[in-house]
N, C-alpha and C. Protein backbone atom coordinates (compact mmCIF):
# COMPACT_ATOMS: atom_id res chain seq x y z
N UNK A 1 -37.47 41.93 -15.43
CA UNK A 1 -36.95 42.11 -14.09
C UNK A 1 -35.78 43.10 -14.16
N UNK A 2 -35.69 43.85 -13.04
CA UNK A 2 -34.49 44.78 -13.10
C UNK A 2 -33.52 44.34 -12.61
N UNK A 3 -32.20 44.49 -13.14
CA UNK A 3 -31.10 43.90 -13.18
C UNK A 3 -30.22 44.72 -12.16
N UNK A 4 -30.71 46.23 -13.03
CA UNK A 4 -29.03 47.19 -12.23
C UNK A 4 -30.01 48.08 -12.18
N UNK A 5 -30.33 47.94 -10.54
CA UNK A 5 -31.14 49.30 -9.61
C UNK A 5 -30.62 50.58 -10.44
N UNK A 6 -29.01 50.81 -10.06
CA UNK A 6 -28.94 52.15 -10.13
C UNK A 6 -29.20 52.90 -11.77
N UNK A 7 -28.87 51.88 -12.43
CA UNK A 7 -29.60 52.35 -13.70
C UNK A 7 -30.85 52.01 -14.61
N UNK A 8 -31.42 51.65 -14.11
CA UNK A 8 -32.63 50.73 -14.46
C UNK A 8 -32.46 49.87 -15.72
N UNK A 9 -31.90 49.15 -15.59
CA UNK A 9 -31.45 48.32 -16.74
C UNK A 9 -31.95 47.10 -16.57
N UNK A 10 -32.76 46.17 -17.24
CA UNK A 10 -34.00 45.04 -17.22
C UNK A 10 -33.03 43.82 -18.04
N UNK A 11 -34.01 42.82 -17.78
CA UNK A 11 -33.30 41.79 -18.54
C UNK A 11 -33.40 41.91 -19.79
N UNK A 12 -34.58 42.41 -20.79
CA UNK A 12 -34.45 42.33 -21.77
C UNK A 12 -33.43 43.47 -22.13
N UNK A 13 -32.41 44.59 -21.92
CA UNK A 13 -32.12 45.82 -21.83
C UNK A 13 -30.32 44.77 -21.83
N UNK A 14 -30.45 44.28 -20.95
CA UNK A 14 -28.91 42.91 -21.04
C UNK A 14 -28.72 42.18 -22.28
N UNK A 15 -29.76 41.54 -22.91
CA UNK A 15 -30.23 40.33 -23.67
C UNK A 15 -29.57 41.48 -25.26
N UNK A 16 -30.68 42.63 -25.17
CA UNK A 16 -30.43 43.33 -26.13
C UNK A 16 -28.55 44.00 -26.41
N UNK A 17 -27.87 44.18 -25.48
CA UNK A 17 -26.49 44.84 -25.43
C UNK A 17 -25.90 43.69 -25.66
N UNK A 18 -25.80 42.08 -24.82
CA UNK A 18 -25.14 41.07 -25.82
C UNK A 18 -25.62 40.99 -27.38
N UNK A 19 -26.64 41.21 -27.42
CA UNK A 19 -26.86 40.81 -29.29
C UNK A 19 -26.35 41.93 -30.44
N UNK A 20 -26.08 42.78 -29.30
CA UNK A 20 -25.08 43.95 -30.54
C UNK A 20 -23.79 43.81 -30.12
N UNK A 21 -23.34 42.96 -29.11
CA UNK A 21 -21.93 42.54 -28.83
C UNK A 21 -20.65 42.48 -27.87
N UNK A 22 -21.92 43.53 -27.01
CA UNK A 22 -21.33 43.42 -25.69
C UNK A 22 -21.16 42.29 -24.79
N UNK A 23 -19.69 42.22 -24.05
CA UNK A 23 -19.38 40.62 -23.73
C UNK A 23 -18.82 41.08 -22.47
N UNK A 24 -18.91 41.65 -21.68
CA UNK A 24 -18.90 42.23 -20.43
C UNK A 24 -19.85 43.38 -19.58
N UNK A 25 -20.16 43.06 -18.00
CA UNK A 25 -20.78 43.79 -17.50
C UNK A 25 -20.57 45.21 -17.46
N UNK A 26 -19.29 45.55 -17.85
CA UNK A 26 -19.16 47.13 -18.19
C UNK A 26 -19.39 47.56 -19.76
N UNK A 27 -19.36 46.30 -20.75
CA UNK A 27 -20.07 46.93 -22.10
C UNK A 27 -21.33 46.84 -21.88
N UNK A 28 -21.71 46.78 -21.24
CA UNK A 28 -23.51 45.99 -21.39
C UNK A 28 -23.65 47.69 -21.02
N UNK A 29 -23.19 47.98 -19.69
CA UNK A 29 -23.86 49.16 -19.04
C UNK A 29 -23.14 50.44 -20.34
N UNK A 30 -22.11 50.72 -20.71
CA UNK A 30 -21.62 51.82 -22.05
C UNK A 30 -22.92 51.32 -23.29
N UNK A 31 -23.46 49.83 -23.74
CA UNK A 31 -24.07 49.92 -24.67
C UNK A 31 -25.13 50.93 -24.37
N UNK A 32 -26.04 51.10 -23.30
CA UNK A 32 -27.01 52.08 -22.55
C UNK A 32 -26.52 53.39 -22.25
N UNK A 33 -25.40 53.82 -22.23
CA UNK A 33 -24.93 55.37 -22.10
C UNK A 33 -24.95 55.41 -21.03
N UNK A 34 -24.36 54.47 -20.10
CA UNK A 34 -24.30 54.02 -18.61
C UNK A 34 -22.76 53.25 -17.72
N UNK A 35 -22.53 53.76 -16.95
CA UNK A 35 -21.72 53.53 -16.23
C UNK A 35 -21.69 52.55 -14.93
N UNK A 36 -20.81 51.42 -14.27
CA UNK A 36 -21.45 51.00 -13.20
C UNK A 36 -21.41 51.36 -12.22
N UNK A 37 -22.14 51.81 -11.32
CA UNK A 37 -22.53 52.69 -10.20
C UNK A 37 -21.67 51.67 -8.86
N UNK A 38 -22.75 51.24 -8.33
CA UNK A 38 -22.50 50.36 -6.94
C UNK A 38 -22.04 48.45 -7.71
N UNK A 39 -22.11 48.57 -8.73
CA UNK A 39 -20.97 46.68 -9.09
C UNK A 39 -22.32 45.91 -8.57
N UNK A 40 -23.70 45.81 -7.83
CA UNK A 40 -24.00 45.16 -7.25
C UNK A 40 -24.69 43.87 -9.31
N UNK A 41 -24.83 44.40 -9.51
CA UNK A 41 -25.09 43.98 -10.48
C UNK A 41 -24.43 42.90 -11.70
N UNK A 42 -23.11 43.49 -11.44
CA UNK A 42 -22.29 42.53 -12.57
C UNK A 42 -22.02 41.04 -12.11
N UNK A 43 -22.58 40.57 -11.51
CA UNK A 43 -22.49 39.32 -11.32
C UNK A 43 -23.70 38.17 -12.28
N UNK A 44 -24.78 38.82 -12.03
CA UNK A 44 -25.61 38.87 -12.79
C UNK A 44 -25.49 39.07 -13.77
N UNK A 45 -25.22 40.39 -14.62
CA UNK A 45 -25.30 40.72 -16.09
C UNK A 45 -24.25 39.59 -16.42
N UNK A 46 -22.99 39.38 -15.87
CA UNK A 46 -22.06 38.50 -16.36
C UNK A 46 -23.00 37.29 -16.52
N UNK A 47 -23.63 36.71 -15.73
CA UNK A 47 -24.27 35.30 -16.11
C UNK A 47 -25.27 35.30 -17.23
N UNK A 48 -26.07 36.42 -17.44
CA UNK A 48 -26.45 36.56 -17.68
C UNK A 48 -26.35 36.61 -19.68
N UNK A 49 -24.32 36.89 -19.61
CA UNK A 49 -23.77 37.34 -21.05
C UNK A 49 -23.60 35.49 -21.13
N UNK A 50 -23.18 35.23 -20.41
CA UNK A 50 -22.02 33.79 -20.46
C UNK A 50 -23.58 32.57 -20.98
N UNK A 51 -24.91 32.87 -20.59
CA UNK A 51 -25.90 32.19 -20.79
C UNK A 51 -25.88 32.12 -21.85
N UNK A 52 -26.34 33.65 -22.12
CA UNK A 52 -26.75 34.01 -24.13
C UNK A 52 -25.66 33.64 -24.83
N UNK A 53 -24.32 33.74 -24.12
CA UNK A 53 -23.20 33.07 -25.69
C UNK A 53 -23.39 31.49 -25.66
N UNK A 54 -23.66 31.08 -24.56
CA UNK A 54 -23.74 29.55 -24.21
C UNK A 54 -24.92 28.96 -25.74
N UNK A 55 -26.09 29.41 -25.70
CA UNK A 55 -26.92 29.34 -26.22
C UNK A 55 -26.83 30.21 -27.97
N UNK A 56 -25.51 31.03 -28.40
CA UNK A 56 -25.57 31.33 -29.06
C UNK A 56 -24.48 30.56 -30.23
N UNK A 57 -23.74 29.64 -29.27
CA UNK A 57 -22.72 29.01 -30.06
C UNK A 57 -23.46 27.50 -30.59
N UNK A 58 -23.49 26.80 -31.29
CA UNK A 58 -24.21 25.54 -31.93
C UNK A 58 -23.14 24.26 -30.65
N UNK A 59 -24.15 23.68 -30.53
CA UNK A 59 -23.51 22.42 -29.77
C UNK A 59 -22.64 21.51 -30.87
N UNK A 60 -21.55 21.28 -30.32
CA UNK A 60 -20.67 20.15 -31.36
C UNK A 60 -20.97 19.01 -31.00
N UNK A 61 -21.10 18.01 -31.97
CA UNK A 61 -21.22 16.85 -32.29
C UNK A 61 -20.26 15.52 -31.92
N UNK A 62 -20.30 15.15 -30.70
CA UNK A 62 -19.06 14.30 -30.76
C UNK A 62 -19.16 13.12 -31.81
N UNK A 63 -18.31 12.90 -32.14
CA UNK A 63 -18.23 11.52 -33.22
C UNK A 63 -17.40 10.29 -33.03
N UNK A 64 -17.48 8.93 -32.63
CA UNK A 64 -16.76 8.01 -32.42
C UNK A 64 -15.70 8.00 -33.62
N UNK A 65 -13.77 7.97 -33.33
CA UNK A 65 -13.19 8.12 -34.23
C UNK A 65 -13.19 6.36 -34.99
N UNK A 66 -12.80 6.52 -36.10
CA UNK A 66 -12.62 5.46 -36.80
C UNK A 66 -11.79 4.26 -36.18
């Protein structure tokens, strides 16, 4: 699905710019040699980053203390 009309930037095109380390909607669009045009987009790509780190950090373990 396309993410950012003005640059044609897809979900997998997002997915790929967090996994080399981009952690904002304006690195996502520089990882692509891209700038943000009309913003309509970064709301999205942002959820979109905050998902994949969600899912990229290991869930902690709560443990009853002693």
């Amino acid at each position: 699905m396309i993410i950012c009309v003005c640059n044609r930037i897809n979900c997998r095109s997002v997915r790929e710019a967090v996994d080399s380390g981009a952690r904002s909607p304006k690195a996502v669009q520089a990882h692509h040699g891209c700038k943000i045009n009309c913003g309509k987009c970064t709301t999205t790509i942002g959820e979109m980053i905050a998902e994949q780190m969600d899912r990229a950090v290991p869930q902690m373990q709560v443990l009853a203390a002693e």
